[in-house]
C-alpha atoms as a PDB file:
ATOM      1  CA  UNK A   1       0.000   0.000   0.000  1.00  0.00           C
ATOM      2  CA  UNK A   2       1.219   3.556  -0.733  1.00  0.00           C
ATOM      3  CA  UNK A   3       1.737   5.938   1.605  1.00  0.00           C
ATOM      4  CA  UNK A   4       0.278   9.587   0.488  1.00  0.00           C
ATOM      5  CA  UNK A   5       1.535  12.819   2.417  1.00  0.00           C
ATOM      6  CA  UNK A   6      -0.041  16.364   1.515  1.00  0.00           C
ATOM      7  CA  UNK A   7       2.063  19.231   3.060  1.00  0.00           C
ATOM      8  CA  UNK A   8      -0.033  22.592   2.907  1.00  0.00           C
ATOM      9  CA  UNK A   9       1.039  25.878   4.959  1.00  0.00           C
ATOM     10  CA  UNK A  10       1.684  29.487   3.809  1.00  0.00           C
ATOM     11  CA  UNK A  11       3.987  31.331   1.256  1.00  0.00           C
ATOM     12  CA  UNK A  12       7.435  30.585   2.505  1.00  0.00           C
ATOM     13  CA  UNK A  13       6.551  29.130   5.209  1.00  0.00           C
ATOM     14  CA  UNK A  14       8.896  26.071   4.962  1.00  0.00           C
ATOM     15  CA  UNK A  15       6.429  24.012   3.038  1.00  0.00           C
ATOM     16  CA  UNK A  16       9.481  22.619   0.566  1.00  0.00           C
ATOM     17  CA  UNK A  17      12.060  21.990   2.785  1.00  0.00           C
ATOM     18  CA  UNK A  18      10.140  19.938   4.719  1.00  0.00           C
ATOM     19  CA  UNK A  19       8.871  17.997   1.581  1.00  0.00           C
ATOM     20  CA  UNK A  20      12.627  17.298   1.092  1.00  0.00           C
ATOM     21  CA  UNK A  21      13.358  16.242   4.281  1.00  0.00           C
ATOM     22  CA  UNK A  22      10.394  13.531   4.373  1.00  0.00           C
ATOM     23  CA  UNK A  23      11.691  12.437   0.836  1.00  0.00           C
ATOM     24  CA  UNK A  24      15.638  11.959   1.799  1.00  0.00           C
ATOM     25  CA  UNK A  25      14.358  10.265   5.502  1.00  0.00           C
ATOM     26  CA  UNK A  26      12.644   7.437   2.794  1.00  0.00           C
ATOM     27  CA  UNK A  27      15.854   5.818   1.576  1.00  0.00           C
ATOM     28  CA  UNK A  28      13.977   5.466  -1.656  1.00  0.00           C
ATOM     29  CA  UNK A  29      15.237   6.702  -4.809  1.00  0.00           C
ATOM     30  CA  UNK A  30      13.424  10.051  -5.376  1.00  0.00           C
ATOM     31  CA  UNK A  31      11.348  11.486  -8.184  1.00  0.00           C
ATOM     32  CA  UNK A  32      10.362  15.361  -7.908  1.00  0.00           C
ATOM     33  CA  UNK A  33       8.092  16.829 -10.201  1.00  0.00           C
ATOM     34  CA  UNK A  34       8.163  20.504 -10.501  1.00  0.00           C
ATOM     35  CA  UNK A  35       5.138  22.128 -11.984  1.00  0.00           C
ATOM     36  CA  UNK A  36       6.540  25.671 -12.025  1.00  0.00           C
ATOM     37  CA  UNK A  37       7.557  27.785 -15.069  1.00  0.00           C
ATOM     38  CA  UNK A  38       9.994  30.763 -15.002  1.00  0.00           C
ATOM     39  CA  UNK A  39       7.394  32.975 -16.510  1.00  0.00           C
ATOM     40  CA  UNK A  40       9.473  36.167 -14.950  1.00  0.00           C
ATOM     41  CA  UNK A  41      12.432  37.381 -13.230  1.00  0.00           C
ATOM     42  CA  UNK A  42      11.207  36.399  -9.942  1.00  0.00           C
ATOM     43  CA  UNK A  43       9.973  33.087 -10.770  1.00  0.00           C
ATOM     44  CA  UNK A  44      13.422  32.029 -12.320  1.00  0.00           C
ATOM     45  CA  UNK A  45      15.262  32.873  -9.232  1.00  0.00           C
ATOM     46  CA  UNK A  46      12.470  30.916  -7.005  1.00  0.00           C
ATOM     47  CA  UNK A  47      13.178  27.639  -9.317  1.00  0.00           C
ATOM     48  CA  UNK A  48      16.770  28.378  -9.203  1.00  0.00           C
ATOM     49  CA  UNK A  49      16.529  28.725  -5.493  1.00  0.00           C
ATOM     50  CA  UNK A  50      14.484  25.224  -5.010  1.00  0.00           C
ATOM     51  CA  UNK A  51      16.921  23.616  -7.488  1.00  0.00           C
ATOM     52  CA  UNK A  52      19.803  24.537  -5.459  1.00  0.00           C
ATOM     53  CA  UNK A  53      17.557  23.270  -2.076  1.00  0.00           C
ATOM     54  CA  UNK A  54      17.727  19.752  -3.889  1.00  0.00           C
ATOM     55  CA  UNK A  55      19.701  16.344  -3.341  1.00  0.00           C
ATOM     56  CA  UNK A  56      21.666  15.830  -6.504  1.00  0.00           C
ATOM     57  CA  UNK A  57      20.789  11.690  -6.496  1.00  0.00           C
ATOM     58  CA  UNK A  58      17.393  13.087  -6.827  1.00  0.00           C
ATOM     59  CA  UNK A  59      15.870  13.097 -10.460  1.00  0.00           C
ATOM     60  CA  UNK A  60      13.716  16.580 -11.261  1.00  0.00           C
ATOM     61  CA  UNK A  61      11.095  16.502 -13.752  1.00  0.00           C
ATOM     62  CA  UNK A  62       9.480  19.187 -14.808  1.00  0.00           C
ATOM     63  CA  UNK A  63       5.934  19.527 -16.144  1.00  0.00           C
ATOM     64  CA  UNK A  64       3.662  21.871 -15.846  1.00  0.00           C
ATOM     65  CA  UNK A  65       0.482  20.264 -17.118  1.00  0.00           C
ATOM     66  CA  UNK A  66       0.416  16.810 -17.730  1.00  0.00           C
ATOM     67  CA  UNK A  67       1.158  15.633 -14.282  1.00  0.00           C
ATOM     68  CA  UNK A  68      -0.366  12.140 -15.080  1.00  0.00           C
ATOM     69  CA  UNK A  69       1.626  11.251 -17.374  1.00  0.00           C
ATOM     70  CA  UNK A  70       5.005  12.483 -15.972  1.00  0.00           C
ATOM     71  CA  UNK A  71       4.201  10.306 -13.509  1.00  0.00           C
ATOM     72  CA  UNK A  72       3.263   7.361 -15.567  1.00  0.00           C
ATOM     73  CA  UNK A  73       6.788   7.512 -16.940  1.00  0.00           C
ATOM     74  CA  UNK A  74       8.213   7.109 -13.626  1.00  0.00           C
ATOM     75  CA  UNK A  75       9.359   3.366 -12.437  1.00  0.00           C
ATOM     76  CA  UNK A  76       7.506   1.536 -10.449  1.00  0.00           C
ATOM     77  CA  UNK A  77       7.938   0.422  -6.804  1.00  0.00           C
ATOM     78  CA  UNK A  78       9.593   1.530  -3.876  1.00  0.00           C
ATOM     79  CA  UNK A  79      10.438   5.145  -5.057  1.00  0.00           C
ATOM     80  CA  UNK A  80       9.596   8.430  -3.329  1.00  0.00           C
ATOM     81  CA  UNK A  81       7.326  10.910  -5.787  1.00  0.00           C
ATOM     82  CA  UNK A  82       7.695  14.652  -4.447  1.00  0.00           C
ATOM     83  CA  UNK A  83       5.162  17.002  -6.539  1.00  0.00           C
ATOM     84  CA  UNK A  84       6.043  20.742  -5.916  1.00  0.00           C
ATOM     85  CA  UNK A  85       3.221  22.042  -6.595  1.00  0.00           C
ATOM     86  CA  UNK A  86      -0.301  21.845  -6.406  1.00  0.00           C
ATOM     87  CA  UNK A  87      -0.883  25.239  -6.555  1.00  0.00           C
ATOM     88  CA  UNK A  88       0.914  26.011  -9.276  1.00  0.00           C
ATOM     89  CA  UNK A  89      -0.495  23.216 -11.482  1.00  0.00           C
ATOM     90  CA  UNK A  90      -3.908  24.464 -10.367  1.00  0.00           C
ATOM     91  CA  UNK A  91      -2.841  27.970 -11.735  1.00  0.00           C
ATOM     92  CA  UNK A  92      -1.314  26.232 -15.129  1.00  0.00           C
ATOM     93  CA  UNK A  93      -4.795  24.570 -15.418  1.00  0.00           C
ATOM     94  CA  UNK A  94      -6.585  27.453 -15.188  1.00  0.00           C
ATOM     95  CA  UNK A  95      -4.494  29.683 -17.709  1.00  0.00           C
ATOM     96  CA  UNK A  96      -4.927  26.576 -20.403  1.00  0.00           C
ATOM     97  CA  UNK A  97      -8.528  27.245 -20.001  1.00  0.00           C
ATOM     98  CA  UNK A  98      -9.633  23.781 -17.882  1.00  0.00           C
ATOM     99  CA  UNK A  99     -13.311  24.121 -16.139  1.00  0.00           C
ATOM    100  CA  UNK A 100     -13.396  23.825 -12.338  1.00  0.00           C
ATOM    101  CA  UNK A 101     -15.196  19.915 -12.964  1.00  0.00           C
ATOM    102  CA  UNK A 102     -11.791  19.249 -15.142  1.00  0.00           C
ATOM    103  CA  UNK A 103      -9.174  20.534 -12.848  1.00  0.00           C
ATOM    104  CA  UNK A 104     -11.006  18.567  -9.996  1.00  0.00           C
ATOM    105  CA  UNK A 105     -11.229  15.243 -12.697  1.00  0.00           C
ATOM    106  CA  UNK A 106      -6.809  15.930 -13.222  1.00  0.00           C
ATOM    107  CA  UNK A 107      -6.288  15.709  -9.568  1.00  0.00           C
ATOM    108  CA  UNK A 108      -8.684  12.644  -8.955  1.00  0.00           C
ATOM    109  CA  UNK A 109      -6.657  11.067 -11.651  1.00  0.00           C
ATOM    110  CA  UNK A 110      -3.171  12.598 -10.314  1.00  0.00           C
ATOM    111  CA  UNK A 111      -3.660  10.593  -6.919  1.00  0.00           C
ATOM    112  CA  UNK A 112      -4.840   7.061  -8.502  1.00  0.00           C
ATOM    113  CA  UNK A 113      -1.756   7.435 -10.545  1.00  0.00           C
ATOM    114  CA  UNK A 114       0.602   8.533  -7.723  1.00  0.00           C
ATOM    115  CA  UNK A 115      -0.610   4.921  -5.244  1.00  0.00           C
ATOM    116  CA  UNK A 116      -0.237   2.721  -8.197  1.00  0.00           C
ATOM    117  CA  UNK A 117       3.201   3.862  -8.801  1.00  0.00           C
ATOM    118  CA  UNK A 118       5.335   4.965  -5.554  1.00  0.00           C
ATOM    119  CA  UNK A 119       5.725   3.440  -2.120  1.00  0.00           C
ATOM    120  CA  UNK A 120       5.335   7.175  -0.692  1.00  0.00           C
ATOM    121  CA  UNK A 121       3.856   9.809  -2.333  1.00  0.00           C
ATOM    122  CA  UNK A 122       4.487  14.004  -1.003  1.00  0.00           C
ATOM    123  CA  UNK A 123       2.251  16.630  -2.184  1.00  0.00           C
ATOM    124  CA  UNK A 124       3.013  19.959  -1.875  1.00  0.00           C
ATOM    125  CA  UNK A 125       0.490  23.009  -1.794  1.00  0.00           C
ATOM    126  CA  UNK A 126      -0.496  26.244  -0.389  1.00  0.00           C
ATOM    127  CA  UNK A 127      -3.161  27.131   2.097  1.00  0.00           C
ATOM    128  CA  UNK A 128      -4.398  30.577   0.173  1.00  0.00           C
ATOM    129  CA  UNK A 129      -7.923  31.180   1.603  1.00  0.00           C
ATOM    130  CA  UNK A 130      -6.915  32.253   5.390  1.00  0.00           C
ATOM    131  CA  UNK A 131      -6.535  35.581   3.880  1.00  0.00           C
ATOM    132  CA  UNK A 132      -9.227  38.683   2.631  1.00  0.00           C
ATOM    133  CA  UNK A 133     -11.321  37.835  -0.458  1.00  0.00           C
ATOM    134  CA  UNK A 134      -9.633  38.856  -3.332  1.00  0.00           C
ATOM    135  CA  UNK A 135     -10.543  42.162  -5.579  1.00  0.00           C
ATOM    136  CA  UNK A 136     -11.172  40.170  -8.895  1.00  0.00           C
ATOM    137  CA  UNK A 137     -13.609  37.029 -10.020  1.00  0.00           C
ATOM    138  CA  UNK A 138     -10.465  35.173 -11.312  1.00  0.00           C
ATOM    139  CA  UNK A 139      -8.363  35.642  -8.065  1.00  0.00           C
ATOM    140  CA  UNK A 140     -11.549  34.423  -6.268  1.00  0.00           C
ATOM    141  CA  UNK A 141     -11.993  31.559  -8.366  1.00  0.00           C
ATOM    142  CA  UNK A 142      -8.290  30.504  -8.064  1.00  0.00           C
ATOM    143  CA  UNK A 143      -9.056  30.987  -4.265  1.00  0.00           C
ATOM    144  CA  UNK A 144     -12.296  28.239  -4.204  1.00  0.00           C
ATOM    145  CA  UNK A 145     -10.762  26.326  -6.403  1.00  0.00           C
ATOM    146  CA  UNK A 146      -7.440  25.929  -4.415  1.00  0.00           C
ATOM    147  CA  UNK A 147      -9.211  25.593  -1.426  1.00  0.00           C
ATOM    148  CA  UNK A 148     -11.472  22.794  -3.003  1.00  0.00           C
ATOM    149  CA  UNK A 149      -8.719  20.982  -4.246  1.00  0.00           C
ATOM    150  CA  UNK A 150      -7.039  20.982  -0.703  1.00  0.00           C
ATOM    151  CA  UNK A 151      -9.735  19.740   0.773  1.00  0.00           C
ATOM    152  CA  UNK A 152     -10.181  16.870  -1.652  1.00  0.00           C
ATOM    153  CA  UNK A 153      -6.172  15.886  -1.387  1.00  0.00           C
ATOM    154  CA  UNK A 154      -6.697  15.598   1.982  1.00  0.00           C
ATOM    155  CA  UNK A 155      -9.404  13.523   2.509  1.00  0.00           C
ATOM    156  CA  UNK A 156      -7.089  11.356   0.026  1.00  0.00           C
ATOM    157  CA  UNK A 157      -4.405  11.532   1.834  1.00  0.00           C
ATOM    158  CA  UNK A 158      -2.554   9.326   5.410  1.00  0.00           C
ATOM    159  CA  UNK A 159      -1.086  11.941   6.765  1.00  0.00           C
ATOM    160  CA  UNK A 160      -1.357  16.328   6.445  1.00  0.00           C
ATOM    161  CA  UNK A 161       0.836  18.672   7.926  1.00  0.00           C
ATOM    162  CA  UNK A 162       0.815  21.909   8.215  1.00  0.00           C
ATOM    163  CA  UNK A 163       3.754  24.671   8.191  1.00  0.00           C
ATOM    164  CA  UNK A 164       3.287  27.363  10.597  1.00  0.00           C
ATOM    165  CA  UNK A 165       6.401  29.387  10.203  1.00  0.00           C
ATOM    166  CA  UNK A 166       8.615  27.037   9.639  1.00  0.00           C
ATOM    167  CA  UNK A 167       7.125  24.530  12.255  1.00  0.00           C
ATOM    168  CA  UNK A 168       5.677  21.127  11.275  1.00  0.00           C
ATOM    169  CA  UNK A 169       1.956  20.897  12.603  1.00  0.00           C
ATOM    170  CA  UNK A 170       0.427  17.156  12.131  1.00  0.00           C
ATOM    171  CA  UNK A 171      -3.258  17.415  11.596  1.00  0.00           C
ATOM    172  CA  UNK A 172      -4.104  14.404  10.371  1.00  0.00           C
END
Protein backbone atom coordinates (compact mmCIF):
# COMPACT_ATOMS: atom_id res chain seq x y z
CA UNK A 1 0.00 0.00 0.00
CA UNK A 2 1.22 3.56 -0.73
CA UNK A 3 1.74 5.94 1.61
CA UNK A 4 0.28 9.59 0.49
CA UNK A 5 1.54 12.82 2.42
CA UNK A 6 -0.04 16.36 1.52
CA UNK A 7 2.06 19.23 3.06
CA UNK A 8 -0.03 22.59 2.91
CA UNK A 9 1.04 25.88 4.96
CA UNK A 10 1.68 29.49 3.81
CA UNK A 11 3.99 31.33 1.26
CA UNK A 12 7.44 30.59 2.51
CA UNK A 13 6.55 29.13 5.21
CA UNK A 14 8.90 26.07 4.96
CA UNK A 15 6.43 24.01 3.04
CA UNK A 16 9.48 22.62 0.57
CA UNK A 17 12.06 21.99 2.78
CA UNK A 18 10.14 19.94 4.72
CA UNK A 19 8.87 18.00 1.58
CA UNK A 20 12.63 17.30 1.09
CA UNK A 21 13.36 16.24 4.28
CA UNK A 22 10.39 13.53 4.37
CA UNK A 23 11.69 12.44 0.84
CA UNK A 24 15.64 11.96 1.80
CA UNK A 25 14.36 10.27 5.50
CA UNK A 26 12.64 7.44 2.79
CA UNK A 27 15.85 5.82 1.58
CA UNK A 28 13.98 5.47 -1.66
CA UNK A 29 15.24 6.70 -4.81
CA UNK A 30 13.42 10.05 -5.38
CA UNK A 31 11.35 11.49 -8.18
CA UNK A 32 10.36 15.36 -7.91
CA UNK A 33 8.09 16.83 -10.20
CA UNK A 34 8.16 20.50 -10.50
CA UNK A 35 5.14 22.13 -11.98
CA UNK A 36 6.54 25.67 -12.03
CA UNK A 37 7.56 27.78 -15.07
CA UNK A 38 9.99 30.76 -15.00
CA UNK A 39 7.39 32.97 -16.51
CA UNK A 40 9.47 36.17 -14.95
CA UNK A 41 12.43 37.38 -13.23
CA UNK A 42 11.21 36.40 -9.94
CA UNK A 43 9.97 33.09 -10.77
CA UNK A 44 13.42 32.03 -12.32
CA UNK A 45 15.26 32.87 -9.23
CA UNK A 46 12.47 30.92 -7.01
CA UNK A 47 13.18 27.64 -9.32
CA UNK A 48 16.77 28.38 -9.20
CA UNK A 49 16.53 28.73 -5.49
CA UNK A 50 14.48 25.22 -5.01
CA UNK A 51 16.92 23.62 -7.49
CA UNK A 52 19.80 24.54 -5.46
CA UNK A 53 17.56 23.27 -2.08
CA UNK A 54 17.73 19.75 -3.89
CA UNK A 55 19.70 16.34 -3.34
CA UNK A 56 21.67 15.83 -6.50
CA UNK A 57 20.79 11.69 -6.50
CA UNK A 58 17.39 13.09 -6.83
CA UNK A 59 15.87 13.10 -10.46
CA UNK A 60 13.72 16.58 -11.26
CA UNK A 61 11.10 16.50 -13.75
CA UNK A 62 9.48 19.19 -14.81
CA UNK A 63 5.93 19.53 -16.14
CA UNK A 64 3.66 21.87 -15.85
CA UNK A 65 0.48 20.26 -17.12
CA UNK A 66 0.42 16.81 -17.73
CA UNK A 67 1.16 15.63 -14.28
CA UNK A 68 -0.37 12.14 -15.08
CA UNK A 69 1.63 11.25 -17.37
CA UNK A 70 5.00 12.48 -15.97
CA UNK A 71 4.20 10.31 -13.51
CA UNK A 72 3.26 7.36 -15.57
CA UNK A 73 6.79 7.51 -16.94
CA UNK A 74 8.21 7.11 -13.63
CA UNK A 75 9.36 3.37 -12.44
CA UNK A 76 7.51 1.54 -10.45
CA UNK A 77 7.94 0.42 -6.80
CA UNK A 78 9.59 1.53 -3.88
CA UNK A 79 10.44 5.15 -5.06
CA UNK A 80 9.60 8.43 -3.33
CA UNK A 81 7.33 10.91 -5.79
CA UNK A 82 7.69 14.65 -4.45
CA UNK A 83 5.16 17.00 -6.54
CA UNK A 84 6.04 20.74 -5.92
CA UNK A 85 3.22 22.04 -6.60
CA UNK A 86 -0.30 21.85 -6.41
CA UNK A 87 -0.88 25.24 -6.55
CA UNK A 88 0.91 26.01 -9.28
CA UNK A 89 -0.50 23.22 -11.48
CA UNK A 90 -3.91 24.46 -10.37
CA UNK A 91 -2.84 27.97 -11.73
CA UNK A 92 -1.31 26.23 -15.13
CA UNK A 93 -4.79 24.57 -15.42
CA UNK A 94 -6.59 27.45 -15.19
CA UNK A 95 -4.49 29.68 -17.71
CA UNK A 96 -4.93 26.58 -20.40
CA UNK A 97 -8.53 27.24 -20.00
CA UNK A 98 -9.63 23.78 -17.88
CA UNK A 99 -13.31 24.12 -16.14
CA UNK A 100 -13.40 23.82 -12.34
CA UNK A 101 -15.20 19.92 -12.96
CA UNK A 102 -11.79 19.25 -15.14
CA UNK A 103 -9.17 20.53 -12.85
CA UNK A 104 -11.01 18.57 -10.00
CA UNK A 105 -11.23 15.24 -12.70
CA UNK A 106 -6.81 15.93 -13.22
CA UNK A 107 -6.29 15.71 -9.57
CA UNK A 108 -8.68 12.64 -8.96
CA UNK A 109 -6.66 11.07 -11.65
CA UNK A 110 -3.17 12.60 -10.31
CA UNK A 111 -3.66 10.59 -6.92
CA UNK A 112 -4.84 7.06 -8.50
CA UNK A 113 -1.76 7.43 -10.55
CA UNK A 114 0.60 8.53 -7.72
CA UNK A 115 -0.61 4.92 -5.24
CA UNK A 116 -0.24 2.72 -8.20
CA UNK A 117 3.20 3.86 -8.80
CA UNK A 118 5.34 4.97 -5.55
CA UNK A 119 5.72 3.44 -2.12
CA UNK A 120 5.34 7.17 -0.69
CA UNK A 121 3.86 9.81 -2.33
CA UNK A 122 4.49 14.00 -1.00
CA UNK A 123 2.25 16.63 -2.18
CA UNK A 124 3.01 19.96 -1.87
CA UNK A 125 0.49 23.01 -1.79
CA UNK A 126 -0.50 26.24 -0.39
CA UNK A 127 -3.16 27.13 2.10
CA UNK A 128 -4.40 30.58 0.17
CA UNK A 129 -7.92 31.18 1.60
CA UNK A 130 -6.92 32.25 5.39
CA UNK A 131 -6.54 35.58 3.88
CA UNK A 132 -9.23 38.68 2.63
CA UNK A 133 -11.32 37.83 -0.46
CA UNK A 134 -9.63 38.86 -3.33
CA UNK A 135 -10.54 42.16 -5.58
CA UNK A 136 -11.17 40.17 -8.89
CA UNK A 137 -13.61 37.03 -10.02
CA UNK A 138 -10.47 35.17 -11.31
CA UNK A 139 -8.36 35.64 -8.07
CA UNK A 140 -11.55 34.42 -6.27
CA UNK A 141 -11.99 31.56 -8.37
CA UNK A 142 -8.29 30.50 -8.06
CA UNK A 143 -9.06 30.99 -4.26
CA UNK A 144 -12.30 28.24 -4.20
CA UNK A 145 -10.76 26.33 -6.40
CA UNK A 146 -7.44 25.93 -4.41
CA UNK A 147 -9.21 25.59 -1.43
CA UNK A 148 -11.47 22.79 -3.00
CA UNK A 149 -8.72 20.98 -4.25
CA UNK A 150 -7.04 20.98 -0.70
CA UNK A 151 -9.73 19.74 0.77
CA UNK A 152 -10.18 16.87 -1.65
CA UNK A 153 -6.17 15.89 -1.39
CA UNK A 154 -6.70 15.60 1.98
CA UNK A 155 -9.40 13.52 2.51
CA UNK A 156 -7.09 11.36 0.03
CA UNK A 157 -4.40 11.53 1.83
CA UNK A 158 -2.55 9.33 5.41
CA UNK A 159 -1.09 11.94 6.77
CA UNK A 160 -1.36 16.33 6.45
CA UNK A 161 0.84 18.67 7.93
CA UNK A 162 0.82 21.91 8.21
CA UNK A 163 3.75 24.67 8.19
CA UNK A 164 3.29 27.36 10.60
CA UNK A 165 6.40 29.39 10.20
CA UNK A 166 8.62 27.04 9.64
CA UNK A 167 7.12 24.53 12.25
CA UNK A 168 5.68 21.13 11.28
CA UNK A 169 1.96 20.90 12.60
CA UNK A 170 0.43 17.16 12.13
CA UNK A 171 -3.26 17.41 11.60
CA UNK A 172 -4.10 14.40 10.37
Amino acid sequence: MSNLILITGGVRSGKSGYAQTIAAASGAKVFYIATAEALDGDMYKRIASHKKSRSKSWVTVEEPIHLVKAIDSLPSGDITVLLDCLTLFISNLIHKGLTDAQVYSEIKKIIRALRKKAALSIIVTNEVGSGIVPENRLSRRFRDLQGRVNQMTAKEADRVCLLVSGIPVQIK
